[in-house]
Protein backbone atom coordinates (compact mmCIF):
# COMPACT_ATOMS: atom_id res chain seq x y z
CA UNK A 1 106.33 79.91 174.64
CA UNK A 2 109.41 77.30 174.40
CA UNK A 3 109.29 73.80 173.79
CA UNK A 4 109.83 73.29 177.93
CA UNK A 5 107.41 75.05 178.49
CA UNK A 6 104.63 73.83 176.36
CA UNK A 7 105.53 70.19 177.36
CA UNK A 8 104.82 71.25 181.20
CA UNK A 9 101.73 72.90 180.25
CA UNK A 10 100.59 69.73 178.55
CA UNK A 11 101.54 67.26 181.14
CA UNK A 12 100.18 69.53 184.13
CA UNK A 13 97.07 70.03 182.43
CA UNK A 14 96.83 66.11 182.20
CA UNK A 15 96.88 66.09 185.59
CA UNK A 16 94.69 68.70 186.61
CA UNK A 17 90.63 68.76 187.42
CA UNK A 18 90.75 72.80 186.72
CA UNK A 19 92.33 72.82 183.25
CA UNK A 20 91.61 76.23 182.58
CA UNK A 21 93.28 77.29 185.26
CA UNK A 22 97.01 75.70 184.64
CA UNK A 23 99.19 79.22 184.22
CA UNK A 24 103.41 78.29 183.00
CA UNK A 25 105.87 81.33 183.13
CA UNK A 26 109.20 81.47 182.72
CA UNK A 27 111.50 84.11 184.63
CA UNK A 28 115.18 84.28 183.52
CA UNK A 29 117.64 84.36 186.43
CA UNK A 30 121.50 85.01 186.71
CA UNK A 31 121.77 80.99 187.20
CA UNK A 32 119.00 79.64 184.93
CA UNK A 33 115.82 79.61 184.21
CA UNK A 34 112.71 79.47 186.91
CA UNK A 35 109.33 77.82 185.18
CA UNK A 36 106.64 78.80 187.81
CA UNK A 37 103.33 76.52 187.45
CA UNK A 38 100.54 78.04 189.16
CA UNK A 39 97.45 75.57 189.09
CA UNK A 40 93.70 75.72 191.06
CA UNK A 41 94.47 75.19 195.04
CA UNK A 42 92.13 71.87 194.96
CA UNK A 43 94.93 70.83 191.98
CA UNK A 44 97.81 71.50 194.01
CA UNK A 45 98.14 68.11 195.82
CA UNK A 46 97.51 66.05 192.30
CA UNK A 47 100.23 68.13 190.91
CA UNK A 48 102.83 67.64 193.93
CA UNK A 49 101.57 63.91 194.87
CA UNK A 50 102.18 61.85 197.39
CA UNK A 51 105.39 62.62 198.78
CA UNK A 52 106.22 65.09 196.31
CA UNK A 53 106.46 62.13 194.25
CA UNK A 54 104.70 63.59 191.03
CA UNK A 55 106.28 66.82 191.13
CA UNK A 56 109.66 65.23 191.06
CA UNK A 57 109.17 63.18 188.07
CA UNK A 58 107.95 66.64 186.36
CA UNK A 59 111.30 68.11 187.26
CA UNK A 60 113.14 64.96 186.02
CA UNK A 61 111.35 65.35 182.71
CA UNK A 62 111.77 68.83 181.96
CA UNK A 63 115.36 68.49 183.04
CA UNK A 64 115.69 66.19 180.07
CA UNK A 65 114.13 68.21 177.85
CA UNK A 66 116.02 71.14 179.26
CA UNK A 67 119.61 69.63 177.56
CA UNK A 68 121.89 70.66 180.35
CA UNK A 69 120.49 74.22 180.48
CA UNK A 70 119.63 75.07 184.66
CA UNK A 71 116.18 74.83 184.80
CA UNK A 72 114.04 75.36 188.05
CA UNK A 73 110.30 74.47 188.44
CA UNK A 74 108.17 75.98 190.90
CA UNK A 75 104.71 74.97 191.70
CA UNK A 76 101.84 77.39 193.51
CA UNK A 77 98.10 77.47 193.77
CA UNK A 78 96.60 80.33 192.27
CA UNK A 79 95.54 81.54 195.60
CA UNK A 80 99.28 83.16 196.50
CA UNK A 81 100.27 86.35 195.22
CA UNK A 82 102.31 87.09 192.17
């Protein structure tokens, strides 16, 4: 697990009622990397907040952390299929 990844894990599971169920995988692409976050469906909305508000400052974050490289985060309840 990289350092980007780890950090996600920690703040999402800060975040989270279902800590157990906070899942972070990374899936190289031609154009970057894609982190998916898949969290409990009653977690979703703390982990997008109002407006997308929280989710957004996530992205900001791990775009710092990411140095420059293309990173993509994408957030799902556990509910939707792989």
């Amino acid at each position: 697990m990289t350092l980007i990844e780890e950090a996600l894990e920690h703040l999402v599971t800060g975040i989270v009622d279902h800590k157990d169920d906070v899942v972070v995988r990374t899936k190289d692409l031609r154009r970057g990397s894609l982190i998916e976050v898949r969290v409990h469906p009653d977690d979703l909305g703390r982990v997008i907040g109002r407006s997308g508000r929280t989710a957004s400052a996530l992205r900001t974050v791990m775009g710092a952390l990411a140095g420059g490289q293309n990173v993509r985060i994408d957030i799902v309840d556990t509910d939707r299929v792989p």
